[in-house]
Every structure is written in structure tokens, then in C-alpha cells.
C-alpha atoms as a PDB file:
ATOM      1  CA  UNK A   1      79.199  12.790 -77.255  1.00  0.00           C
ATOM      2  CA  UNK A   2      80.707  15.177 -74.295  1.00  0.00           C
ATOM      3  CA  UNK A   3      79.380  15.864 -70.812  1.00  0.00           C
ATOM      4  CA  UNK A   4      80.317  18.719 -68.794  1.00  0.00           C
ATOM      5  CA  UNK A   5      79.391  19.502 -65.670  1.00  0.00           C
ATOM      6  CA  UNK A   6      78.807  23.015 -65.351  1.00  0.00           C
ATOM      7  CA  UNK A   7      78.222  23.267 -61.760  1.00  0.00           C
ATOM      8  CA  UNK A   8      81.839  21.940 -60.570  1.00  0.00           C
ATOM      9  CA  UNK A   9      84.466  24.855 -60.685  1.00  0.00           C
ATOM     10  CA  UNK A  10      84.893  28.116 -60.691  1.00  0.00           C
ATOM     11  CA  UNK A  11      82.628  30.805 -63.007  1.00  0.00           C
ATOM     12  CA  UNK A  12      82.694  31.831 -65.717  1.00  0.00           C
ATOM     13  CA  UNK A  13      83.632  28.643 -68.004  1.00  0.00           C
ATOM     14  CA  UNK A  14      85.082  28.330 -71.047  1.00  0.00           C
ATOM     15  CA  UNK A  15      84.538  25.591 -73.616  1.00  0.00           C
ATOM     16  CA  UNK A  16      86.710  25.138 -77.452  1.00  0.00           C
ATOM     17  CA  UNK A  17      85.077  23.589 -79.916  1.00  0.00           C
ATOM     18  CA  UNK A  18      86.437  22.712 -83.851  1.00  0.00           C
ATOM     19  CA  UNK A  19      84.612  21.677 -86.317  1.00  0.00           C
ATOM     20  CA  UNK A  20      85.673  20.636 -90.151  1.00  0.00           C
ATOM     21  CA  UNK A  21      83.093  20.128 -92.299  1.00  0.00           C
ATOM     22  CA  UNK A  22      83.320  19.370 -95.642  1.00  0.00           C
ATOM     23  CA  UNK A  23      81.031  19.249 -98.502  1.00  0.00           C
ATOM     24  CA  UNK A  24      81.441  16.036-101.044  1.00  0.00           C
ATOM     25  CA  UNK A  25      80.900  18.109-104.093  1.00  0.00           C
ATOM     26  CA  UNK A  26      83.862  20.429-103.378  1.00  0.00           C
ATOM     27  CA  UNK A  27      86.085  17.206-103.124  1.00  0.00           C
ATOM     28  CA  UNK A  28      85.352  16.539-106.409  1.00  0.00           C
ATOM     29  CA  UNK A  29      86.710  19.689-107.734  1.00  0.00           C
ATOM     30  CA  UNK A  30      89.944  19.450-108.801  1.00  0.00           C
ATOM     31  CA  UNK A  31      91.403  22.925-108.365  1.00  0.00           C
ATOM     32  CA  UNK A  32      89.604  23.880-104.837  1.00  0.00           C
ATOM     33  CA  UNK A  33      91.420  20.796-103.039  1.00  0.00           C
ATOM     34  CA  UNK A  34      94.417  21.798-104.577  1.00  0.00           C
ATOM     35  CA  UNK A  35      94.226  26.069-103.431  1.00  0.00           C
ATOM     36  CA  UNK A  36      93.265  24.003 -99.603  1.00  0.00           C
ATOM     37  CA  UNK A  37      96.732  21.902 -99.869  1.00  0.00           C
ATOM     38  CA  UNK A  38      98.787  24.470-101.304  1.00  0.00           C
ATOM     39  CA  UNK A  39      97.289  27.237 -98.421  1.00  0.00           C
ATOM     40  CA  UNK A  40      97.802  24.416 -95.696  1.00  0.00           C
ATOM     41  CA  UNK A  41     101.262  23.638 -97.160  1.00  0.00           C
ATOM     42  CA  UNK A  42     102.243  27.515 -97.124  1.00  0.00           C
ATOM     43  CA  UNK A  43     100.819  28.442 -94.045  1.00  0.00           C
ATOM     44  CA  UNK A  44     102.192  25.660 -92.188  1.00  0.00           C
ATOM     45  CA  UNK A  45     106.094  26.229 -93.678  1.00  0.00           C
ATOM     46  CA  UNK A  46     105.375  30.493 -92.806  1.00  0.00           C
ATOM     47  CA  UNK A  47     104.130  28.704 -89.340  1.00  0.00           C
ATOM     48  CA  UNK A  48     108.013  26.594 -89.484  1.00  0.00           C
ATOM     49  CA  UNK A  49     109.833  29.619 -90.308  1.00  0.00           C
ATOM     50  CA  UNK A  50     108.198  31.584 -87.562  1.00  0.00           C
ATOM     51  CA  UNK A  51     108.857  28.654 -84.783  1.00  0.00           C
ATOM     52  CA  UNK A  52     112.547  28.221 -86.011  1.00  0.00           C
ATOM     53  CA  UNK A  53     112.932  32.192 -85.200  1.00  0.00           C
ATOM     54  CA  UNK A  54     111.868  31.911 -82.367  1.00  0.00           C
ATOM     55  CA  UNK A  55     113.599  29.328 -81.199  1.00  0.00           C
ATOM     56  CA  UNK A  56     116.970  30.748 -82.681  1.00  0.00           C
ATOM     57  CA  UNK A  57     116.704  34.175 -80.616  1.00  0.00           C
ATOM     58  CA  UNK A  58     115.777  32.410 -78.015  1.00  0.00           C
ATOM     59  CA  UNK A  59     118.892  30.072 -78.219  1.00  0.00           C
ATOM     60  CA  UNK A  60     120.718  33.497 -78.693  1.00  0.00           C
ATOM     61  CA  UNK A  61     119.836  34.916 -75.291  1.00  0.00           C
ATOM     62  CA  UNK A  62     116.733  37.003 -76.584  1.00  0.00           C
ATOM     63  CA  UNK A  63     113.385  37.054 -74.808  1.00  0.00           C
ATOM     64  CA  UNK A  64     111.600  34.028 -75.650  1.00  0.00           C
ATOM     65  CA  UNK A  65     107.986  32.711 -75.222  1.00  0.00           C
ATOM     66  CA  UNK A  66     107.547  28.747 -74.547  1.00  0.00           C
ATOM     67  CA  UNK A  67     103.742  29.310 -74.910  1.00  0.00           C
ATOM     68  CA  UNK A  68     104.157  31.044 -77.947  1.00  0.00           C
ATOM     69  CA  UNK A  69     106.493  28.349 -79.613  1.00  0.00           C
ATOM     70  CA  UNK A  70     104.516  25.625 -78.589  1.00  0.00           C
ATOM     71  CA  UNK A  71     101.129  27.689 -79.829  1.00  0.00           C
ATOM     72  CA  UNK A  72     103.406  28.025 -83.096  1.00  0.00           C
ATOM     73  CA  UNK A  73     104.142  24.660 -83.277  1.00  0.00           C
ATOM     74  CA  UNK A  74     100.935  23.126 -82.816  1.00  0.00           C
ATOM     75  CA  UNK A  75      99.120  25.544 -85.201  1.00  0.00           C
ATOM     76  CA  UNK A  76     102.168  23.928 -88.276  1.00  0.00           C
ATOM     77  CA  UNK A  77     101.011  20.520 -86.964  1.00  0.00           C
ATOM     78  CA  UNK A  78      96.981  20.986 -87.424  1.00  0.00           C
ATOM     79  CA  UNK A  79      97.739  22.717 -91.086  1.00  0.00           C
ATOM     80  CA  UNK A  80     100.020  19.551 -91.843  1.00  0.00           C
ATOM     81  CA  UNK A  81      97.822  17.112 -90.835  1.00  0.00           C
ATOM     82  CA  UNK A  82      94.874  19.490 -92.191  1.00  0.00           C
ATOM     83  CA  UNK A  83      96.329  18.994 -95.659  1.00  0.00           C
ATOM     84  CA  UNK A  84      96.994  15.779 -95.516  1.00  0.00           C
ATOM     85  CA  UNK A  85      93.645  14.467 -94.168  1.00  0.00           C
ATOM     86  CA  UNK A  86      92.237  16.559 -97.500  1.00  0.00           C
ATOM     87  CA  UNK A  87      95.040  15.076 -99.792  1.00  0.00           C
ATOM     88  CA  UNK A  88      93.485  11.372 -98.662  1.00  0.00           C
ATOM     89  CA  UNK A  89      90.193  12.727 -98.777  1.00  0.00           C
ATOM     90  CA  UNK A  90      90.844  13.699-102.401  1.00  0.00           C
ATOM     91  CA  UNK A  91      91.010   9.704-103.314  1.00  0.00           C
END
């Protein structure tokens, strides 16, 4: 359970919110836990290759984006972890 206070600070506010859900009967089905844990797999190594670019023209004296790289590399965490939360979940 979270609290905020939305008197304190300055207006308008902004709140993020995730939420995973998933239904036992889809566990149970063999190929739709696999297509989750191959897309997490792929989208996290496009979200590898992206970071590494990044990082190598910035390394190279071309413009780069901290924010960006970090956004990058916390987006390939999520989808790793992602997958493998559903890969235990899978039993």
C-alpha cells in the first residue's frame, strides 16, 4: 500500500504505475510462455545492441545521451528479468 500526499509540492503531479498480471491458465500453455521468453529474450538483445551503439559513438566523440543509455539500459534489464520471472513461473 502507497500514500502520497498530494498537497506537498508543486502542481500538476505525476504518478507511474506497472502492473503484471498474469492469468494461471496461460502459464499452463506451453507455446504462449515460450512466444513471452523468446519476445523478452529478443527485445532485450535489440535493447543490448542499441545501448552498445550508443555507447560506442559516444566513446568515438559523437553526440551522446546519458539519459537515453541509461533509459536503454534499464528497459534490457526489466525484459531480462521479465523473462526470467515467467521462465520460473513456468515451473
Amino acid at each position: 500500500m502507497f500514500n502520497f500526499k498530494l498537497t506537498v509540492g508543486a502542481f500538476p503531479k505525476t504518478f507511474v504505475a506497472f502492473v503484471f498480471l498474469v492469468e494461471k491458465d496461460l502459464l499452463r500453455n506451453s507455446d504462449f510462455v515460450n512466444a513471452v521468453i523468446v519476445f523478452c529474450v529478443a527485445a532485450g538483445a535489440a535493447l543490448a545492441a542499441i545501448s552498445i551503439g550508443m555507447i560506442t559513438v559516444g566513446m568515438l566523440g559523437g553526440p551522446a545521451s546519458v539519459p537515453m543509455i541509461l533509459g536503454v539500459l534499464v528497459a534490457e534489464f526489466l525484459l531480462g528479468a521479465g523473462a526470467s520471472v515467467i521462465s520460473k513461473m513456468r515451473g
